[in-house]
Protein backbone atom coordinates (compact mmCIF):
# COMPACT_ATOMS: atom_id res chain seq x y z
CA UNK A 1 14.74 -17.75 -22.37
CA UNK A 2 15.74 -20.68 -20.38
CA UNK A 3 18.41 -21.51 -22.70
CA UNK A 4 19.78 -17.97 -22.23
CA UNK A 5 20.19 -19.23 -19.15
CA UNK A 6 22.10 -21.43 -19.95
CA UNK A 7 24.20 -20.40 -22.53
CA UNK A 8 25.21 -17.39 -19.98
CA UNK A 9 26.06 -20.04 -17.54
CA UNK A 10 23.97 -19.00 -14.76
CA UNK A 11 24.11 -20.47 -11.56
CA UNK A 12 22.48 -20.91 -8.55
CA UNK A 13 19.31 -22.34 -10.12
CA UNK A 14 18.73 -25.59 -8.71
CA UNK A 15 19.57 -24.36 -4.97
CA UNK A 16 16.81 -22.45 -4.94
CA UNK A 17 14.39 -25.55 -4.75
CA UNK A 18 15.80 -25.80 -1.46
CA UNK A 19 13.25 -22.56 -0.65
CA UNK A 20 10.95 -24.56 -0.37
CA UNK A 21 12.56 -27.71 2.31
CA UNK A 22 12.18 -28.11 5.59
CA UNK A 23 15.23 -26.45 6.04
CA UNK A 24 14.05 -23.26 4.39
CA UNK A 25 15.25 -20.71 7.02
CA UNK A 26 18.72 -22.35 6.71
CA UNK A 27 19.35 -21.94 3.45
CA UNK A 28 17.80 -18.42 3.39
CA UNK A 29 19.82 -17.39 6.47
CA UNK A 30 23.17 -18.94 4.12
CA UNK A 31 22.53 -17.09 0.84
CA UNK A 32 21.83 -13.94 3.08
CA UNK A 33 24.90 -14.11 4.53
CA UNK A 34 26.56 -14.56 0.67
CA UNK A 35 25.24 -12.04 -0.88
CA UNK A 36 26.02 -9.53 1.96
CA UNK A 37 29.72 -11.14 1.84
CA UNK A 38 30.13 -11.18 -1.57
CA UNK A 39 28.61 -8.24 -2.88
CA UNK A 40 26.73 -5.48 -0.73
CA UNK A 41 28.25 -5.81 2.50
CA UNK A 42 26.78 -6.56 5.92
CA UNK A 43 23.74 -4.60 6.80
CA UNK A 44 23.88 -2.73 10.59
CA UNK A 45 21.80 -5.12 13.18
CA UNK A 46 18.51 -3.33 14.23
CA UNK A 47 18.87 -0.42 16.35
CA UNK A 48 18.93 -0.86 20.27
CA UNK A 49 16.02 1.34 20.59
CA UNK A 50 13.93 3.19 17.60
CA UNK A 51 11.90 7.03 18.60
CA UNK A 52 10.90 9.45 16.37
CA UNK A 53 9.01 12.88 17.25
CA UNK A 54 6.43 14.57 14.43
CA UNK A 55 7.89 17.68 13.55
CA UNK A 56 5.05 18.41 11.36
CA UNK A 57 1.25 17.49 10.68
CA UNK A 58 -1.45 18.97 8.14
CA UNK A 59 -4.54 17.37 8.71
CA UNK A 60 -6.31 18.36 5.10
CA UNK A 61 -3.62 17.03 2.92
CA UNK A 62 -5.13 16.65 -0.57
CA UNK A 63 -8.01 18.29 0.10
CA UNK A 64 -8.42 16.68 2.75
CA UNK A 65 -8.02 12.82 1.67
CA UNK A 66 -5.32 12.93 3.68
CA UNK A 67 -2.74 13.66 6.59
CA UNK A 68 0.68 15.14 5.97
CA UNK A 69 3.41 14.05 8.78
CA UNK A 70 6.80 15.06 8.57
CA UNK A 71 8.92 12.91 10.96
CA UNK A 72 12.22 12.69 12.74
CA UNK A 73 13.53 8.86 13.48
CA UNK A 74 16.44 8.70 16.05
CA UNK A 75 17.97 4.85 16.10
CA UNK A 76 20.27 4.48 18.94
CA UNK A 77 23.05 2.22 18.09
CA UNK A 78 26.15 0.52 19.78
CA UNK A 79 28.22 3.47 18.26
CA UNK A 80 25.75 6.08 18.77
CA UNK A 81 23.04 7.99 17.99
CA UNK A 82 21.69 8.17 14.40
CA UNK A 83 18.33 10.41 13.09
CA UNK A 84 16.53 11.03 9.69
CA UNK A 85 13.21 12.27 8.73
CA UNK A 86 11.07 10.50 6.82
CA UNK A 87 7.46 11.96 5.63
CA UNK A 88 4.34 10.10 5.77
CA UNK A 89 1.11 10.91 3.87
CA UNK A 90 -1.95 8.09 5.15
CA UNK A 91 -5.35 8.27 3.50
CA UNK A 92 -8.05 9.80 5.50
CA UNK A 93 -9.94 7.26 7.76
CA UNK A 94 -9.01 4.47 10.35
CA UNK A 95 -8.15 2.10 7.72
CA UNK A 96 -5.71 -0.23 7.74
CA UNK A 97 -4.39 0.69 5.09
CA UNK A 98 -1.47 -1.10 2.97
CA UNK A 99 1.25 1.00 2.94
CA UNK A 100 4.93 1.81 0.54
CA UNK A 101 8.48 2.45 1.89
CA UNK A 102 9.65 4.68 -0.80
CA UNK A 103 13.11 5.75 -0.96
CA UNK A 104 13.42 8.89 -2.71
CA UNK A 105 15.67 10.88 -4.70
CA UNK A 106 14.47 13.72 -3.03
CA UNK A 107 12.63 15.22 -0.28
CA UNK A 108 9.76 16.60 -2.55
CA UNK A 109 6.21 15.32 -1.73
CA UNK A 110 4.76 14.71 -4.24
CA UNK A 111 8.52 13.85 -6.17
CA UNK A 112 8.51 13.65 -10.21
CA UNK A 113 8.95 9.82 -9.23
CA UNK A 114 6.66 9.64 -6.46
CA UNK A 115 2.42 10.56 -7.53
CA UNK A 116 1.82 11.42 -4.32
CA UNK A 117 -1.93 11.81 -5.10
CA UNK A 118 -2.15 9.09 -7.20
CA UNK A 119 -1.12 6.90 -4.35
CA UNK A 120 -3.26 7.73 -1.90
CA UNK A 121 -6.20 7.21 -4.60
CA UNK A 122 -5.05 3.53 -4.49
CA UNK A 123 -5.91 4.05 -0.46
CA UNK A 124 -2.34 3.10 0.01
CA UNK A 125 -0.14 5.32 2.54
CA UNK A 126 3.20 6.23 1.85
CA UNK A 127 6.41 6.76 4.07
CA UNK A 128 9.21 8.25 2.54
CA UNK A 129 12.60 9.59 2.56
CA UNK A 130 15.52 11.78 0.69
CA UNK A 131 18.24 8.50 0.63
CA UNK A 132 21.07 10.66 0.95
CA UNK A 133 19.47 12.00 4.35
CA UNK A 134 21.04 8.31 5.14
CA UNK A 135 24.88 8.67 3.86
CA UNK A 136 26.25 10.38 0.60
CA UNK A 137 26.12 9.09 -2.19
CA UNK A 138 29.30 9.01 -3.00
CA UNK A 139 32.52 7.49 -1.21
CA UNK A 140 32.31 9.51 2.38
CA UNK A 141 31.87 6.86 5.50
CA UNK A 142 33.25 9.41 7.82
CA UNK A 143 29.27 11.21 7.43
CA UNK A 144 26.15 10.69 8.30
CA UNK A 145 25.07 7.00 9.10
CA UNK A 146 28.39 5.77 7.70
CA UNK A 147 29.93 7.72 10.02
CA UNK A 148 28.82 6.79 13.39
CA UNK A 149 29.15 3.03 11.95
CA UNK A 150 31.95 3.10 10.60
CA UNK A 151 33.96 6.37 10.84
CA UNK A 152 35.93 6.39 7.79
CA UNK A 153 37.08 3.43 8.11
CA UNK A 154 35.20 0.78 7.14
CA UNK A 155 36.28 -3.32 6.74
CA UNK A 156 35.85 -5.00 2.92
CA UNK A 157 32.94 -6.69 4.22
CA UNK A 158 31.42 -3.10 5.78
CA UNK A 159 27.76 -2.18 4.35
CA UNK A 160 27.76 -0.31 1.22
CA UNK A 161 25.92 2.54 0.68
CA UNK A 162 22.73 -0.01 -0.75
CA UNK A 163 23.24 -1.57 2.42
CA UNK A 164 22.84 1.34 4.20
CA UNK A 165 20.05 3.08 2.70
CA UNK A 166 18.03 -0.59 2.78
CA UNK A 167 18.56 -0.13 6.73
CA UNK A 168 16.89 3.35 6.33
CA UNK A 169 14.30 1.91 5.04
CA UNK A 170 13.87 -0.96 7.37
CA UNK A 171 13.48 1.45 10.15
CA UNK A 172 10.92 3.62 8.08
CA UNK A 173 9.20 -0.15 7.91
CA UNK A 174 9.39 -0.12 11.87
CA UNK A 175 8.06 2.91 12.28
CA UNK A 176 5.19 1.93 9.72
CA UNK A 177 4.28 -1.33 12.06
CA UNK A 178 3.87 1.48 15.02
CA UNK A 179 1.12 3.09 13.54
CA UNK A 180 -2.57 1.86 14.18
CA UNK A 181 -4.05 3.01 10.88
CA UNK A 182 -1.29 1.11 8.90
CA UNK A 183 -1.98 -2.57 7.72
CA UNK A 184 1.06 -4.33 9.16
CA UNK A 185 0.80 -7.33 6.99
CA UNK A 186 1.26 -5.16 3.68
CA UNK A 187 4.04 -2.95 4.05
CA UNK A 188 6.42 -2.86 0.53
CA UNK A 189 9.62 -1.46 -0.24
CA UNK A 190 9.95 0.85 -3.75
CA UNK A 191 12.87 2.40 -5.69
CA UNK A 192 13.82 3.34 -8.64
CA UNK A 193 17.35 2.68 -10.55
CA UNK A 194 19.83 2.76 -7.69
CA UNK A 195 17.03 2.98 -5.22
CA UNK A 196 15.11 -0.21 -7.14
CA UNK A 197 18.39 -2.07 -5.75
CA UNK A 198 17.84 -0.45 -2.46
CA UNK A 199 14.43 -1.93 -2.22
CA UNK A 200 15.30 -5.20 -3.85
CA UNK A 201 18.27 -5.87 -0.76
CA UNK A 202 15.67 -4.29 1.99
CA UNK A 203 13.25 -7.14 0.87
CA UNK A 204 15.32 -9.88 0.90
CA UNK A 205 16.53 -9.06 4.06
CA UNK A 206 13.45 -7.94 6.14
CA UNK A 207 10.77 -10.77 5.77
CA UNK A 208 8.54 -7.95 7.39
CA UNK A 209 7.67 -6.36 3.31
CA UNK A 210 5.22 -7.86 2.03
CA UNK A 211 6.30 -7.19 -1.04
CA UNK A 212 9.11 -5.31 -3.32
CA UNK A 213 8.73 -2.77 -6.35
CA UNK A 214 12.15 -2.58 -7.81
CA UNK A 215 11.69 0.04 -11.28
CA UNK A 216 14.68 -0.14 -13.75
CA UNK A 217 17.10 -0.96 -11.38
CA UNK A 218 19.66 -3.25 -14.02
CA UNK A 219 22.81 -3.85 -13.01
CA UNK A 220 23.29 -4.88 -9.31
CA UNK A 221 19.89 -5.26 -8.76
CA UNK A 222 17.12 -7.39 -10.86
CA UNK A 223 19.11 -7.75 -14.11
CA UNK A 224 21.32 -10.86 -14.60
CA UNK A 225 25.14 -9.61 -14.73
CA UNK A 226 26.15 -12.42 -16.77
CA UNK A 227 26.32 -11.93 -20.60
CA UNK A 228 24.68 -8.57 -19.60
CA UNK A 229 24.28 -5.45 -21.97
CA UNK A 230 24.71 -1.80 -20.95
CA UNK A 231 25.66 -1.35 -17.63
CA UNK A 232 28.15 -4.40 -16.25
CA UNK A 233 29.36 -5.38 -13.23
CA UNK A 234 32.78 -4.38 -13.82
CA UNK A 235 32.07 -0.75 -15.25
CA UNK A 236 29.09 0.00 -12.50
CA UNK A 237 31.78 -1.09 -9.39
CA UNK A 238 34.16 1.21 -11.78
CA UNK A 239 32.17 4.05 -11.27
CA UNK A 240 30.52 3.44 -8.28
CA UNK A 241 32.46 1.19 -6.19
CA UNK A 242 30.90 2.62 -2.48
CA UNK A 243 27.61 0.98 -3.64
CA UNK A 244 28.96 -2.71 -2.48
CA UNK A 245 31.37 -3.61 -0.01
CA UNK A 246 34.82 -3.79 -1.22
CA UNK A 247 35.29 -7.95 -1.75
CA UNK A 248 33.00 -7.88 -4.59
CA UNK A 249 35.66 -5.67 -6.74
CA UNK A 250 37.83 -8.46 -7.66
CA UNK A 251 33.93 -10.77 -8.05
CA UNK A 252 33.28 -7.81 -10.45
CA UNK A 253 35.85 -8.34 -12.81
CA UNK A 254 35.72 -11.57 -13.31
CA UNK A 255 31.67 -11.85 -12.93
CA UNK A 256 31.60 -15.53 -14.58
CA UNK A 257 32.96 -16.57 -11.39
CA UNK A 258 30.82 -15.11 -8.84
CA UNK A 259 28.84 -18.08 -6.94
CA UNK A 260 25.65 -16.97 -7.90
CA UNK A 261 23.83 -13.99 -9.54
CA UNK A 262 21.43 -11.62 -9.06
CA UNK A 263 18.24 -13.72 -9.36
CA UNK A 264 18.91 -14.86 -5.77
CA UNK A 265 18.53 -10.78 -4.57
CA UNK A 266 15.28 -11.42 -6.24
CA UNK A 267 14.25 -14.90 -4.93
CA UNK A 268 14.96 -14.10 -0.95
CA UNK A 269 11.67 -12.24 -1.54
CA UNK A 270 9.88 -15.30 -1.78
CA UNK A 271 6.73 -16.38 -0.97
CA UNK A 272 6.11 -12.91 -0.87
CA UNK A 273 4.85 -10.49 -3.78
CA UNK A 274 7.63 -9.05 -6.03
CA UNK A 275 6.99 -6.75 -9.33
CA UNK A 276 10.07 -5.77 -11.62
CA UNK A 277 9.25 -2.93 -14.09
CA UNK A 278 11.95 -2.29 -16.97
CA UNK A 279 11.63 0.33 -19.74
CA UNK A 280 11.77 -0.14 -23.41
CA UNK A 281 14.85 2.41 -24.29
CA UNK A 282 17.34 1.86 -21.00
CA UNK A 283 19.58 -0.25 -22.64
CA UNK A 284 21.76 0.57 -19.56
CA UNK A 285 19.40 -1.57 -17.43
CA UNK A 286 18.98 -4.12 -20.11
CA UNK A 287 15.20 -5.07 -20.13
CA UNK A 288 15.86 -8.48 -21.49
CA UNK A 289 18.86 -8.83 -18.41
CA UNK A 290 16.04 -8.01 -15.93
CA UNK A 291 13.21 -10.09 -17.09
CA UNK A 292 15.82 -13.47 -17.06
CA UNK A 293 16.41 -12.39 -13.59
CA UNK A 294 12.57 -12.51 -13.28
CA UNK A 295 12.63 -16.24 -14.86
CA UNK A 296 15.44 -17.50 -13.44
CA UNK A 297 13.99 -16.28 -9.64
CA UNK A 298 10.58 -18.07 -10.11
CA UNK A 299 12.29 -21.27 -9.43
CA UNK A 300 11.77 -20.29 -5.73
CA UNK A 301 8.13 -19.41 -5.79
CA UNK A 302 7.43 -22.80 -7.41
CA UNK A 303 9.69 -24.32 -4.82
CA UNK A 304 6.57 -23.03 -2.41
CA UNK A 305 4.14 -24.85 -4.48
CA UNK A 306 3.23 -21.05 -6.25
CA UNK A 307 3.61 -19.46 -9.29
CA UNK A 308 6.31 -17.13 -10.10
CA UNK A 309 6.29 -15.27 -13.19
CA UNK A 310 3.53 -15.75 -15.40
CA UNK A 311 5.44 -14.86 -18.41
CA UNK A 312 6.48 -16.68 -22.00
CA UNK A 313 10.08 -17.72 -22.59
CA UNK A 314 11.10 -15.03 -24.75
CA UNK A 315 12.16 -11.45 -24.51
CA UNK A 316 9.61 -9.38 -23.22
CA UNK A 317 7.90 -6.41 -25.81
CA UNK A 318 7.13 -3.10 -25.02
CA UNK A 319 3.47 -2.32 -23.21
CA UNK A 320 3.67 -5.97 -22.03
CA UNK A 321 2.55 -6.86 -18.57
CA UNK A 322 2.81 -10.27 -16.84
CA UNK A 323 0.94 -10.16 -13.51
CA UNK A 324 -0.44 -12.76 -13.02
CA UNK A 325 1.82 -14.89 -10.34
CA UNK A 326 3.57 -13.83 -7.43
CA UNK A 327 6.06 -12.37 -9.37
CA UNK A 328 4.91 -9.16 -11.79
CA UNK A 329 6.69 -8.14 -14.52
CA UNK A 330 6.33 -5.01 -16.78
CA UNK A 331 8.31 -3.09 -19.72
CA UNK A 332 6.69 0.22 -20.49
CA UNK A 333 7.29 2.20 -23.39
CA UNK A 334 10.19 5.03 -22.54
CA UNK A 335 13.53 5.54 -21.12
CA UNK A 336 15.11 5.66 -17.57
CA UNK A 337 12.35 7.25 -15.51
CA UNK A 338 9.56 6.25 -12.32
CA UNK A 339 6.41 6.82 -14.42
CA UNK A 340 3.14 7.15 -13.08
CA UNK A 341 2.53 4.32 -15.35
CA UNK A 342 5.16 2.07 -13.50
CA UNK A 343 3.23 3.13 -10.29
CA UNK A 344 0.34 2.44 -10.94
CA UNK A 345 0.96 -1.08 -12.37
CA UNK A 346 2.64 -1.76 -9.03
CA UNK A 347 -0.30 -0.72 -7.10
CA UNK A 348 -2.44 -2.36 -9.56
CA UNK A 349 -0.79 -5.77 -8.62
CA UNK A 350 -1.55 -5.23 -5.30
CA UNK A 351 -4.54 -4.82 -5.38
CA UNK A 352 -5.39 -7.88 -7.28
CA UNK A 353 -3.04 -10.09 -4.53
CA UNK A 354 -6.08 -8.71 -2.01
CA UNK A 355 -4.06 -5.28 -0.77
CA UNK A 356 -7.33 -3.77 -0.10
């Protein structure tokens, strides 16, 4: 697949063996500051001061493998105030445990896209949180965190609505690092689809996960736009324009001459652990789109002197599962969806990178 590269003219490939220079942080600070130009928008600085109060507790969780906290985080920002809850389920026990940022579709716990159980079987902890808790999803600034940012009116280099739930979950990560029964040095990020993006952007720009679970998240996240099937960049900032700040309209119409591509979302995560899962039947996504991402990333892990995806040059099949560098790769059998099967290769991962 490396002449797909190619032949789709993607660049941005030979910069990345700068990840590994002496002037690493440089370059990382740059194509930070690119992508949030370009394409998602400026992210809100940390807050000035982060509390939260426990609204909620059950001690026997899961028959008791567990606690049950439901959670209120209040960031104080230069514009004001800003709270959302978040709810966190920890295995019983002092631990540390490793622990997931999950942004969630919905407040359910357990969610059809979140095994709650399952989880904490791994002896992971999870935090997580209903994204549009955050902001709409949809093109309202004037609410929620949008609001008190930006108040309706928001500049073409403003923080999409990615960029804004990645914040979210950046302060679930801080209140994570608070907690003495959590692991601090193996925190991840996980979404699915829109949220996969979500976690994807968090990652890259929060050194603090450890690592990054982004499930089926195609266009705008781990898939390469160019030459892309299903879903392209044009048609998804169509639809959804609010996602990504407003310069990257005119970037999406005329893709071939964006800078760079979304492999670079995917390499800021480096040296740290980062597992893509696509499915078989979401052409939308494009499997094949996200697994060149994949490829065309690991030229930053081997810039470290590691090994980035352990995978053949060719398309990927369905029930394969590359996971053996620091960058995992699977493509499931199925459509659109967070399986427990997608979870628990994730966790899986972990696990065998020493997340005990």
């Amino acid at each position: 697949m490396l002449e797909e590269l190619e032949k789709r003219g993607v660049p941005f490939l030979r910069e990345l063996d700068a990840a590994g220079g002496p002037d690493r942080e440089a370059r990382r600070a740059e194509w930070k500051e690119m992508l949030c130009r370009e394409e998602y928008g400026f992210l809100p600085p940390p807050p000035k001061a982060l509390r939260w109060r426990e609204t909620m507790r059950d001690e026997q969780y899961c028959a008791s493998k567990a606690s049950f906290s439901k959670v209120t985080l209040e960031a104080e920002l230069e514009e004001g105030l800003f709270s959302f809850p978040i709810d966190f389920v920890c295995p019983a026990g002092p631990g540390p445990h490793p622990a997931v940022v999950h942004i969630s579709f919905s407040p359910d716990v357990p969610d059809k896209y979140m095994p709650t159980e399952e989880i904490i079987d791994h002896g992971f902890a999870v935090a997580s949180f209903h994204y549009e808790t955050v902001t709409s999803d949809d093109g309202d600034f004037e609410k929620g965190l949008a609001g008190v940012l930006f108040g309706g009116r928001r500049p073409d280099d403003g923080a999409g609505k990615l960029a804004l739930w990645a914040w979210a979950a950046m302060r679930a990560l801080d209140f994570l690092l608070e907690q003495p029964q959590i692991d601090p040095k193996h925190i991840a990020a996980a979404g699915h689809s829109r949220l996969g993006k979500t976690a994807l952007l968090a990652s890259a720009m929060d050194e603090r996960f450890g690592a990054v679970c982004s499930n089926n998240s195609g266009c705008g996240g781990a898939a390469i736009s160019r030459g892309k099937g299903g879903e392209t960049a044009e048609r998804i900032y169509s639809v959804f324009p609010f996602w990504f700040c407003r310069r990257f309209e005119g970037w999406s119409r005329e893709i071939e001459k964006l800078p760079f591509d979304q492999h670079l979302l995917l390499a800021l995560t480096a040296p740290r652990l980062l597992y893509v899962t696509s499915a078989a039947e979401d052409a939308w996504a494009d499997p094949d789109s996200e697994y060149l991402g994949c490829l065309a990333a690991s030229r930053a892990w081997e810039a470290m002197g590691l090994r980035g995806l352990a995978g053949p040059d060719r398309p990927p099949r369905a029930g394969e599962r590359f996971a053996e560098g620091a960058v995992g790769y699977h493509l499931r059998p199925g459509s659109h969806y967070f399986s427990r099967r997608d979870w628990q290769g994730f966790l899986r991962f972990l696990e065998d990178k020493g997340w005990k």
